[in-house]
PDB file of N, CA and C in Angstrom:
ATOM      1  N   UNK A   1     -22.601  26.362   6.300  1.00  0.00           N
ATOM      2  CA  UNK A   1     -23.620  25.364   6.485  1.00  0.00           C
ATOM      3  C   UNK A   1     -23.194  24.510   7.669  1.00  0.00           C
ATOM      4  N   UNK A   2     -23.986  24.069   8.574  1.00  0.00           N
ATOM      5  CA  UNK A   2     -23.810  23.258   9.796  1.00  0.00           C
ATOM      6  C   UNK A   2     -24.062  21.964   9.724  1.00  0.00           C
ATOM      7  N   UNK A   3     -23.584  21.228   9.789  1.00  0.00           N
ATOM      8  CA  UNK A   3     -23.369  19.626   9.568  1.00  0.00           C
ATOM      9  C   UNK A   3     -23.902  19.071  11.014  1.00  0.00           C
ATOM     10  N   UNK A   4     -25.357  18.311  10.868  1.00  0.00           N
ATOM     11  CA  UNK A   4     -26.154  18.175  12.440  1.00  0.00           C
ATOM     12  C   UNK A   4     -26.318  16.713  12.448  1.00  0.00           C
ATOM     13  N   UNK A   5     -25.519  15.895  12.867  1.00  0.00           N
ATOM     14  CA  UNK A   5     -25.922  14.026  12.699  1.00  0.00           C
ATOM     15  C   UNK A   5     -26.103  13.707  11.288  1.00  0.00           C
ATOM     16  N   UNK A   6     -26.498  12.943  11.096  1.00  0.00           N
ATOM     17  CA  UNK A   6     -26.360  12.052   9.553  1.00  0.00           C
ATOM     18  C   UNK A   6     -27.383  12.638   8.415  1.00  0.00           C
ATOM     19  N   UNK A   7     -28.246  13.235   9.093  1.00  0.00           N
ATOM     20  CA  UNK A   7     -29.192  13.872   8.343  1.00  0.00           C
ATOM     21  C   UNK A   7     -28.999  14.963   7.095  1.00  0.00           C
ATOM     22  N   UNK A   8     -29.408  15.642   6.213  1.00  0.00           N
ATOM     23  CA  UNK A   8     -29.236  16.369   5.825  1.00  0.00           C
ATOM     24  C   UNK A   8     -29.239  17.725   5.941  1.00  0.00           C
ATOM     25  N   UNK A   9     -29.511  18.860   5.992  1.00  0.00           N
ATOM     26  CA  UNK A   9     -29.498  19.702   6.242  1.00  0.00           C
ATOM     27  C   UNK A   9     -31.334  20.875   6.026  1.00  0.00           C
ATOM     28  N   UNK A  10     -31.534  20.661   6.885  1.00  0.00           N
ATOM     29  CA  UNK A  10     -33.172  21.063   6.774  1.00  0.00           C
ATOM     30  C   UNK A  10     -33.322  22.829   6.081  1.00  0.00           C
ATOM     31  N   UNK A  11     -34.636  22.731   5.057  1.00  0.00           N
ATOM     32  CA  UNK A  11     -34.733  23.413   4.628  1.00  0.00           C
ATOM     33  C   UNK A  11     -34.007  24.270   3.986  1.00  0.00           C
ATOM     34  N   UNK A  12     -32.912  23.768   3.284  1.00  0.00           N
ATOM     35  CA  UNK A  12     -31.933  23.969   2.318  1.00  0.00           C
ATOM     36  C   UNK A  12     -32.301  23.423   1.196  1.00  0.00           C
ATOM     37  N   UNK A  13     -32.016  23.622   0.232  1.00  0.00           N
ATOM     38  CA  UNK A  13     -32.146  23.063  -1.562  1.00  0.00           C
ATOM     39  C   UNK A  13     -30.484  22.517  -1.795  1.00  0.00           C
ATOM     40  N   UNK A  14     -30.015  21.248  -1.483  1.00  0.00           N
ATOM     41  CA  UNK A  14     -28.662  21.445  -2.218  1.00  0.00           C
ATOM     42  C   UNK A  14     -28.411  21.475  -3.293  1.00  0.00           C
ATOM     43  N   UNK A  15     -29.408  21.119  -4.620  1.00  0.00           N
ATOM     44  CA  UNK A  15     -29.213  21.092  -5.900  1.00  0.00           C
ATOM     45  C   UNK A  15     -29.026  23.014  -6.238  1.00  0.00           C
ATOM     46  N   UNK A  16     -29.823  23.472  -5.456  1.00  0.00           N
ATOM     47  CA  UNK A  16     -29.206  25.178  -6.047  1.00  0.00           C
ATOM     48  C   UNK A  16     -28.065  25.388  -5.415  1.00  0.00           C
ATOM     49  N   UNK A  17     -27.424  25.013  -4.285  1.00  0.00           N
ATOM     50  CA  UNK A  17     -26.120  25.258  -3.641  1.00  0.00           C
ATOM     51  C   UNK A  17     -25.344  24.548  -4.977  1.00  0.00           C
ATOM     52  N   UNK A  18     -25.149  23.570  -4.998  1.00  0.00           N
ATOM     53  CA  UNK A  18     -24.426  22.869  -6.334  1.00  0.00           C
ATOM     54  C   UNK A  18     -24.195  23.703  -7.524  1.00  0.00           C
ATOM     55  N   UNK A  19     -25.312  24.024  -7.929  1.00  0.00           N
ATOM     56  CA  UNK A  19     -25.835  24.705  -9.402  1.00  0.00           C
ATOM     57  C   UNK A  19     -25.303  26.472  -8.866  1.00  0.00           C
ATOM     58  N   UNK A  20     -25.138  27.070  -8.042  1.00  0.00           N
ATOM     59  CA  UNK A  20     -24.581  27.532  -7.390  1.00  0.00           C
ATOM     60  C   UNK A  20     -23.048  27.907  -7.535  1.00  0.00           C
ATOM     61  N   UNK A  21     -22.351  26.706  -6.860  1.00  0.00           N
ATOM     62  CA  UNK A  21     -20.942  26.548  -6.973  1.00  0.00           C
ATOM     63  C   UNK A  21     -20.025  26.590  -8.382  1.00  0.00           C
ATOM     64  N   UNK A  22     -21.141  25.982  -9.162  1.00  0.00           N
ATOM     65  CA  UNK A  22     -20.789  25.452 -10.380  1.00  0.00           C
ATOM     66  C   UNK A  22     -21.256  26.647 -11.533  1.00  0.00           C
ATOM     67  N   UNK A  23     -21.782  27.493 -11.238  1.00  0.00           N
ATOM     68  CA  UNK A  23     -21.439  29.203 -11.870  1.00  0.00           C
ATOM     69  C   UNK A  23     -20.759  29.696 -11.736  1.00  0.00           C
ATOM     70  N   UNK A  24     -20.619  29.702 -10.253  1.00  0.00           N
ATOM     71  CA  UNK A  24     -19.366  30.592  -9.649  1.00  0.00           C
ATOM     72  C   UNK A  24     -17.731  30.117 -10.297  1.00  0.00           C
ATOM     73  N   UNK A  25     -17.919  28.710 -10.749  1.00  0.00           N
ATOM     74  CA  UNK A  25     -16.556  28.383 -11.091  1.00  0.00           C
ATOM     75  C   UNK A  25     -16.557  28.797 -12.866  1.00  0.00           C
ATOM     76  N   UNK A  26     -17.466  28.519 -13.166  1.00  0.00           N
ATOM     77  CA  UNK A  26     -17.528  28.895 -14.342  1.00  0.00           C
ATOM     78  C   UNK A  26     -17.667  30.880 -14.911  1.00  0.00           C
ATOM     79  N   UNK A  27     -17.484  31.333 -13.944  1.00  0.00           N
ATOM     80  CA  UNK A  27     -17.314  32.703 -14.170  1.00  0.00           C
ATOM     81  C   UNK A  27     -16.205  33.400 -13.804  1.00  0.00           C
ATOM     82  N   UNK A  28     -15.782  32.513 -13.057  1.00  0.00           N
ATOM     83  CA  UNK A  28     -14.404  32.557 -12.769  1.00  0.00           C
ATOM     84  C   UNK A  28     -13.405  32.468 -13.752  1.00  0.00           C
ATOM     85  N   UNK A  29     -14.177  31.603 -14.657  1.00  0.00           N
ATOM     86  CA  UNK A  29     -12.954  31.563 -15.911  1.00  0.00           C
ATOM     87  C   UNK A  29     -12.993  30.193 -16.507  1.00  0.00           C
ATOM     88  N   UNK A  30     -11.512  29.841 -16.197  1.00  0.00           N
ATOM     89  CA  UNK A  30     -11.595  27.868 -16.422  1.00  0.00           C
ATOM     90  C   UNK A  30     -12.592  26.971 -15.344  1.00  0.00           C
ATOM     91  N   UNK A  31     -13.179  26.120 -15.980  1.00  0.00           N
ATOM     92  CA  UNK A  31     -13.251  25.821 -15.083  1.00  0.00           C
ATOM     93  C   UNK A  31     -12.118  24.603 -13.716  1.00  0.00           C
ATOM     94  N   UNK A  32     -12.505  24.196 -13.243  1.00  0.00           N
ATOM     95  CA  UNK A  32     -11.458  23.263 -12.319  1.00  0.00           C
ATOM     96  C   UNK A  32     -10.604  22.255 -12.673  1.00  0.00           C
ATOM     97  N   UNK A  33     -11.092  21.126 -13.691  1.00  0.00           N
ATOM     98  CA  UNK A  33     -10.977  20.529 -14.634  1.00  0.00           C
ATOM     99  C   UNK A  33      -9.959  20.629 -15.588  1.00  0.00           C
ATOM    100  N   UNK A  34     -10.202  22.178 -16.460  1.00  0.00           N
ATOM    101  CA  UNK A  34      -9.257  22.537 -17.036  1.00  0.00           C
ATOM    102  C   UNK A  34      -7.995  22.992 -16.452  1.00  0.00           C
ATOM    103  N   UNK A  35      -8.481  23.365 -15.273  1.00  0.00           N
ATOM    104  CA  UNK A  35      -6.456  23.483 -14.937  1.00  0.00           C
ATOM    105  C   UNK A  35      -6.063  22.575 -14.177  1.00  0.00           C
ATOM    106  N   UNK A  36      -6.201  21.037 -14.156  1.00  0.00           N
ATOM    107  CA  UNK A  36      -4.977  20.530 -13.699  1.00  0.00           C
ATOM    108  C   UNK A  36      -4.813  20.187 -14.993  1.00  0.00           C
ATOM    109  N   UNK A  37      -3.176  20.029 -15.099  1.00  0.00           N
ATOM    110  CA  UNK A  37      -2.001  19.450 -16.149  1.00  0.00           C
ATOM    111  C   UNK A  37      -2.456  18.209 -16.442  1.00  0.00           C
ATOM    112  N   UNK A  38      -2.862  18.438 -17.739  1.00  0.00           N
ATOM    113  CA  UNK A  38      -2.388  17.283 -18.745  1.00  0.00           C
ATOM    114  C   UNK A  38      -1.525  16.113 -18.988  1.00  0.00           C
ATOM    115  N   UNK A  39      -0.521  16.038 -18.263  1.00  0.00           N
ATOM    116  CA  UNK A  39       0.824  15.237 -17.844  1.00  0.00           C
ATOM    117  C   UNK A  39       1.127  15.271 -16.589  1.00  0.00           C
ATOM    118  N   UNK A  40       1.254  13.866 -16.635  1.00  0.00           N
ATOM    119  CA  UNK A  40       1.998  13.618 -15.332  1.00  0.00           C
ATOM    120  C   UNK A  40       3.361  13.050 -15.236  1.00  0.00           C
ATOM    121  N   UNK A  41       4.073  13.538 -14.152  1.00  0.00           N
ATOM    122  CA  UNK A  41       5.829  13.184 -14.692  1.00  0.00           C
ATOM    123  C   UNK A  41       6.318  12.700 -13.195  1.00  0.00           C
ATOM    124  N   UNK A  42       7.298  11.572 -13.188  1.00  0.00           N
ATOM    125  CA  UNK A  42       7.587  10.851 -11.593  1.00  0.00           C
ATOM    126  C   UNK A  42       9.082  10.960 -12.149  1.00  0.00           C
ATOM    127  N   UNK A  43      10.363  11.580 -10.831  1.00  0.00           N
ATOM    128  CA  UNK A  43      11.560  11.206 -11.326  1.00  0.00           C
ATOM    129  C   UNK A  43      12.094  10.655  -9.896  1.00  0.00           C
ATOM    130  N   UNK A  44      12.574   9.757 -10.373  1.00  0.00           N
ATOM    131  CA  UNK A  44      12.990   8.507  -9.114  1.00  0.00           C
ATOM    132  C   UNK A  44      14.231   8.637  -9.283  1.00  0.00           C
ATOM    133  N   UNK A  45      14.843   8.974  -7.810  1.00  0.00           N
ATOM    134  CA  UNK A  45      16.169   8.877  -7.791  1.00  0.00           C
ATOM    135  C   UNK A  45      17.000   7.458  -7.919  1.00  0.00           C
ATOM    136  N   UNK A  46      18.452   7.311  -8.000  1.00  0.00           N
ATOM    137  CA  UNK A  46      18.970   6.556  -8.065  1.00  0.00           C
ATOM    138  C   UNK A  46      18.909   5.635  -7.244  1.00  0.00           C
ATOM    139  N   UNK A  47      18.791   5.573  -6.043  1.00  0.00           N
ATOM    140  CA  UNK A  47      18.313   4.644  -4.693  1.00  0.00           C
ATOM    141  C   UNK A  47      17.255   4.448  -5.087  1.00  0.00           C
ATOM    142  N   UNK A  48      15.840   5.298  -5.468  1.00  0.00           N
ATOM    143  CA  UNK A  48      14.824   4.498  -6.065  1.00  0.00           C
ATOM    144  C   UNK A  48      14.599   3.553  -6.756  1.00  0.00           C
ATOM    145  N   UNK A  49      15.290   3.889  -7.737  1.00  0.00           N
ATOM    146  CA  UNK A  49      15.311   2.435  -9.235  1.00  0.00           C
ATOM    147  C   UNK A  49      16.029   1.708  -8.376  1.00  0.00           C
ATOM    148  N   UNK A  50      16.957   1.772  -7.577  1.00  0.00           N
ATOM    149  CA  UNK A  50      17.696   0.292  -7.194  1.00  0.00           C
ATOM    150  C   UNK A  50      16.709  -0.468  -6.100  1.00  0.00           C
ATOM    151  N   UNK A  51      16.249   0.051  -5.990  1.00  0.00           N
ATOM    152  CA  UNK A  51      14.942  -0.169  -4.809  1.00  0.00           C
ATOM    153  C   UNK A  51      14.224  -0.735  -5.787  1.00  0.00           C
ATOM    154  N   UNK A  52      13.335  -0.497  -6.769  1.00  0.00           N
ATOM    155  CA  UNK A  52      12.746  -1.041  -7.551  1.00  0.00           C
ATOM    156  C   UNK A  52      13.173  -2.111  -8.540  1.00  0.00           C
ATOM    157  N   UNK A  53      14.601  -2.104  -8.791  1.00  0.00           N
ATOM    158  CA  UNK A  53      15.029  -3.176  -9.070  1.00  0.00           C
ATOM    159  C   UNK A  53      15.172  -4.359  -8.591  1.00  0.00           C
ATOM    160  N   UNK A  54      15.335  -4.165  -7.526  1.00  0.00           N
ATOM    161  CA  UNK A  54      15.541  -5.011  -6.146  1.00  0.00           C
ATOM    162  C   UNK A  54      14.283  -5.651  -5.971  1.00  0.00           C
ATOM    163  N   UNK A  55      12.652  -5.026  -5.617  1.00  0.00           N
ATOM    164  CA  UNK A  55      11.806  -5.042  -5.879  1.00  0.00           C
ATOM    165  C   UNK A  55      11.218  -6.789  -6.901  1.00  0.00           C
ATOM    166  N   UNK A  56      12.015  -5.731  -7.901  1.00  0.00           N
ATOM    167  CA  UNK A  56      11.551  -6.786  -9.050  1.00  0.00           C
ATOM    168  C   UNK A  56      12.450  -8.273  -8.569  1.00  0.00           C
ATOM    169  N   UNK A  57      13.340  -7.901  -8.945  1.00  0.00           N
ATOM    170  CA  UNK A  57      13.887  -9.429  -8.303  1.00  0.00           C
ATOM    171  C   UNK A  57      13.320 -10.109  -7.396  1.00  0.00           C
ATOM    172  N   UNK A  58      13.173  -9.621  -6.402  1.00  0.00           N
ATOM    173  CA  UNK A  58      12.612 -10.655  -5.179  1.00  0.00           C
ATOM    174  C   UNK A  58      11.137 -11.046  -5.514  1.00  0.00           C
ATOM    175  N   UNK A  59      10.082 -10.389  -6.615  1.00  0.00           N
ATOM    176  CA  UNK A  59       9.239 -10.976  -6.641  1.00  0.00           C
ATOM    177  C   UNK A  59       9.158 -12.104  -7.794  1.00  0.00           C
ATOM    178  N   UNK A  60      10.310 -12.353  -8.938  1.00  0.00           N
ATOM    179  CA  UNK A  60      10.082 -13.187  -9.395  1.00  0.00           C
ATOM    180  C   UNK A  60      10.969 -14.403  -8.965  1.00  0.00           C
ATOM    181  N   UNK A  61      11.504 -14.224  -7.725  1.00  0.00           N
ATOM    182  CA  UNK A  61      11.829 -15.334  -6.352  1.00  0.00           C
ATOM    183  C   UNK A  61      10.624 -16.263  -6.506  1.00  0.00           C
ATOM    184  N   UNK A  62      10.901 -17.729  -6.475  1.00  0.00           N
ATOM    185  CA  UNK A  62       9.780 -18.568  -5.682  1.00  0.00           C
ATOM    186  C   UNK A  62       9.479 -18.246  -4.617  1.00  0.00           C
ATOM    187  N   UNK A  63       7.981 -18.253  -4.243  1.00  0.00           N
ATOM    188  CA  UNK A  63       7.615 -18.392  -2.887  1.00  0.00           C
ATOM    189  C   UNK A  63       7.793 -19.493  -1.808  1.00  0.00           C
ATOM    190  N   UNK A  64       8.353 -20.425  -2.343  1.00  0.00           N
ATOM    191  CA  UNK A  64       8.486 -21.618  -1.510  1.00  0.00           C
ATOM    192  C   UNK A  64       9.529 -21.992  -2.109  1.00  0.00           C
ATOM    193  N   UNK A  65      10.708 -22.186  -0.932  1.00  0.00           N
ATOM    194  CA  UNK A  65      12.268 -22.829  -1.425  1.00  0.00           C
ATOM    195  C   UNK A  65      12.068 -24.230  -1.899  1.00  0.00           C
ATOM    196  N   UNK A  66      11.794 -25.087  -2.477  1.00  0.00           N
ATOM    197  CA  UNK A  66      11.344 -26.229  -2.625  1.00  0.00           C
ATOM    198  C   UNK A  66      12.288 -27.207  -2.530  1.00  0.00           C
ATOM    199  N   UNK A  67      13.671 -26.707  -2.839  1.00  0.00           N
ATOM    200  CA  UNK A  67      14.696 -27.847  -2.302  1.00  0.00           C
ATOM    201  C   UNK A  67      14.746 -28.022  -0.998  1.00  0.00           C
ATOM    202  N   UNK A  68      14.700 -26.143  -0.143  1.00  0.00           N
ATOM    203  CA  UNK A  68      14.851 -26.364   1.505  1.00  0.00           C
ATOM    204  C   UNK A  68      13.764 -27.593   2.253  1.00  0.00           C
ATOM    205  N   UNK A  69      12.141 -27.301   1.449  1.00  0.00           N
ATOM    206  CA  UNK A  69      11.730 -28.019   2.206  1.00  0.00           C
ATOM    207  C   UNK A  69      11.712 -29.682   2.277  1.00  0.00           C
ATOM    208  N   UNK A  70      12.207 -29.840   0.708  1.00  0.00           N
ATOM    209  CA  UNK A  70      12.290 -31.232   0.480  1.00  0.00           C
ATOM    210  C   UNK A  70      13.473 -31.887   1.605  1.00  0.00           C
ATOM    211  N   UNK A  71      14.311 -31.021   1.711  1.00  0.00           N
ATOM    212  CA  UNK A  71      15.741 -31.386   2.354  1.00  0.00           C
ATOM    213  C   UNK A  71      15.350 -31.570   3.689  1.00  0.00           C
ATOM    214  N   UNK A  72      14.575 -30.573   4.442  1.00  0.00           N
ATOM    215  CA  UNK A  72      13.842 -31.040   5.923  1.00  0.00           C
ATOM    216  C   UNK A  72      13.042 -32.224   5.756  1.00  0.00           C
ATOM    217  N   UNK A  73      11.996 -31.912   5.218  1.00  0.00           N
ATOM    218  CA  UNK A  73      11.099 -32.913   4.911  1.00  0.00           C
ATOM    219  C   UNK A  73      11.721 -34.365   4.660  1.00  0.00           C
ATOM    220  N   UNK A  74      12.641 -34.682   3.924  1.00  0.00           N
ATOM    221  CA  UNK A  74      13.548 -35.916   4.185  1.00  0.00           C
ATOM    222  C   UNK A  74      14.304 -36.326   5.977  1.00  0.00           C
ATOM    223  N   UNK A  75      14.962 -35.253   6.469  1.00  0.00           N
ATOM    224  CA  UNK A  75      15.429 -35.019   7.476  1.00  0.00           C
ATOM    225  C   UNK A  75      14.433 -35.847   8.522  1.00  0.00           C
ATOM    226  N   UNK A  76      13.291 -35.171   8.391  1.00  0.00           N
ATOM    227  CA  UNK A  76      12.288 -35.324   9.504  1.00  0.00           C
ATOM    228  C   UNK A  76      12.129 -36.727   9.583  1.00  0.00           C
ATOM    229  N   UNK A  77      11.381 -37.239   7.907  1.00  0.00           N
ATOM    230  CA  UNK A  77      11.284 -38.691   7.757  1.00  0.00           C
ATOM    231  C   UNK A  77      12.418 -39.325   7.982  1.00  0.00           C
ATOM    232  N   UNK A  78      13.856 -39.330   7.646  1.00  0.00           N
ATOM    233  CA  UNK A  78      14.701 -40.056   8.059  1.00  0.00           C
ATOM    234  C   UNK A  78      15.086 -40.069  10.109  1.00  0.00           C
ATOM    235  N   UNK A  79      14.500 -38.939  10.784  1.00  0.00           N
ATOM    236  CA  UNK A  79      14.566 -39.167  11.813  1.00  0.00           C
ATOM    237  C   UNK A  79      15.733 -38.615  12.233  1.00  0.00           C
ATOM    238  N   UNK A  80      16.641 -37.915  11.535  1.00  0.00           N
ATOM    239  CA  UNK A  80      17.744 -37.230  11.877  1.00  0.00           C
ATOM    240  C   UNK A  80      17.417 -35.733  11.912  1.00  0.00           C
ATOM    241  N   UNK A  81      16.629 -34.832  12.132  1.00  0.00           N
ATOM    242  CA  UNK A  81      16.319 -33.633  12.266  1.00  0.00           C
ATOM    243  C   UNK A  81      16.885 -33.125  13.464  1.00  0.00           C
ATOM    244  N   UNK A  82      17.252 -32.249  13.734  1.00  0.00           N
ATOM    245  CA  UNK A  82      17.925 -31.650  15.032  1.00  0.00           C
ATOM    246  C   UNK A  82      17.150 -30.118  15.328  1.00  0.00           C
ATOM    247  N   UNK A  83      16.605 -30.311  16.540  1.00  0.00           N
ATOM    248  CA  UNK A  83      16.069 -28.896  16.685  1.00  0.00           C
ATOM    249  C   UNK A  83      16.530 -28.328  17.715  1.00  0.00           C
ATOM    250  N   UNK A  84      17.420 -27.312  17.500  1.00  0.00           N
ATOM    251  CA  UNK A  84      18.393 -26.155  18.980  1.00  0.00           C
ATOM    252  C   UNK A  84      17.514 -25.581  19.262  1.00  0.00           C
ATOM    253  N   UNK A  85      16.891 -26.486  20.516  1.00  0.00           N
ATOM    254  CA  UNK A  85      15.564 -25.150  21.167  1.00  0.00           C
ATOM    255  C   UNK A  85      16.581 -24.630  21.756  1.00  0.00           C
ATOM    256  N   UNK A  86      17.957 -24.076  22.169  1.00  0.00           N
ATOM    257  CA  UNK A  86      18.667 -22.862  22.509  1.00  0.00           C
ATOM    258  C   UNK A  86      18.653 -22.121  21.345  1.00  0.00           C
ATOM    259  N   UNK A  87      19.043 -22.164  20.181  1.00  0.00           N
ATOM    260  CA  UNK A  87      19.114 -21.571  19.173  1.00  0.00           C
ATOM    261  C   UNK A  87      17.210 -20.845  18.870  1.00  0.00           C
ATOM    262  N   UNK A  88      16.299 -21.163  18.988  1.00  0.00           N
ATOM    263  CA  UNK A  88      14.839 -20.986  18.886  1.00  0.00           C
ATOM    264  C   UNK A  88      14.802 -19.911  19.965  1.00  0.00           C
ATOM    265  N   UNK A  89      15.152 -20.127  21.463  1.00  0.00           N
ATOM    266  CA  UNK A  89      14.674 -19.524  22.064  1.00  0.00           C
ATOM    267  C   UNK A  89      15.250 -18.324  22.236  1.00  0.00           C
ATOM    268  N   UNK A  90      16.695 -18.101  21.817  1.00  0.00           N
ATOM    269  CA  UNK A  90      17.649 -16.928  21.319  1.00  0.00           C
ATOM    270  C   UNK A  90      17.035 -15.932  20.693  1.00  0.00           C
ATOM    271  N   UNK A  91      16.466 -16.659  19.435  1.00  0.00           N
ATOM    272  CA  UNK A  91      16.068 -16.081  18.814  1.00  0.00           C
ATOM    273  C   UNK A  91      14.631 -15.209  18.830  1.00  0.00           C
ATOM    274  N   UNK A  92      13.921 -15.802  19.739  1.00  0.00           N
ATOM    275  CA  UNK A  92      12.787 -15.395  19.995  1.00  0.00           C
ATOM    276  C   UNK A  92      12.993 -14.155  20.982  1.00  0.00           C
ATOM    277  N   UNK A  93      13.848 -14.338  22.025  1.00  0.00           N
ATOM    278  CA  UNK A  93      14.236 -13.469  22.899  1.00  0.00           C
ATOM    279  C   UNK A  93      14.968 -12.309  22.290  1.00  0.00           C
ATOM    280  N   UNK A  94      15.503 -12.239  21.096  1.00  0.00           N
ATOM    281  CA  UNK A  94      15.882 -11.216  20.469  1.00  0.00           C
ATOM    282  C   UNK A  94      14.602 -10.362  19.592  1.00  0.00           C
ATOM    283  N   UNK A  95      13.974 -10.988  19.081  1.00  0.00           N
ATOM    284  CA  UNK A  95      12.884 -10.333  18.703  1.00  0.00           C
ATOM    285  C   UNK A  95      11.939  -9.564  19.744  1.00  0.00           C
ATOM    286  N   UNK A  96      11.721  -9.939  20.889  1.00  0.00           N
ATOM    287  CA  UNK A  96      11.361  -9.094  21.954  1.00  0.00           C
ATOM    288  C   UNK A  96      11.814  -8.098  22.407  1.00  0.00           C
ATOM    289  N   UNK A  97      13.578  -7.928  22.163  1.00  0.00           N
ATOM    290  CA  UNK A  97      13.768  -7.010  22.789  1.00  0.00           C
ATOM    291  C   UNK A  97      14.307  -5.693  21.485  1.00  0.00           C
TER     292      UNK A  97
END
C-alpha cells in the first residue's frame, strides 16, 4: 500500500484490510496476544542497585540547604559577604572549556 500525503488511501476499504490481517493471524494459530509472556523479569546488576540506592538517597535530600542559605543570607545582611569574582570567573572559564 502507498502512503500519498495525509490523506487516506483512495479506493481501498481498510476495515476489510484489518478484518483481513486479523484472520490471517488467527489461522495462524495463537493469536499475537497470546504469545507474549505472561511475566516480566528485570535483573540489575550490582552497580545497578548501588546506583539506585544512591538514587534513593539523594532524593530524600532537601531541595534547599536551608542552613546554607540562612548563613549567606545573614552574611549579605550583615554586610560581610565576600565575592571572588577570580574564583567565579575560573570557574566559568572551566566550564567552557
Amino acid at each position: 500500500m502507498k502512503i500519498q500525503g495525509n490523506r487516506p488511501p483512495e479506493k481501498q476499504d481498510i476495515s476489510t484490510q484489518v478484518q483481513n490481517i486479523g484472520k490471517s493471524a488467527q489461522a495462524g494459530g495463537k493469536g499475537a496476544v497470546e504469545q507474549v509472556s505472561k511475566t516480566d523479569r528485570v535483573d540489575l546488576s550490582g552497580k545497578a542497585r548501588e546506583m539506585a540506592e544512591m538514587r534513593n538517597t539523594i532524593d530524600r535530600l532537601p531541595e534547599i540547604r536551608t542552613e546554607k542559605v540562612q548563613s549567606i543570607e545573614k552574611a549579605v545582611n550583615d554586610g560581610t559577604y565576600k565575592i571572588d569574582s577570580q574564583k567565579i570567573a575560573n570557574k566559568m572559564i572551566n566550564e567552557l572549556i
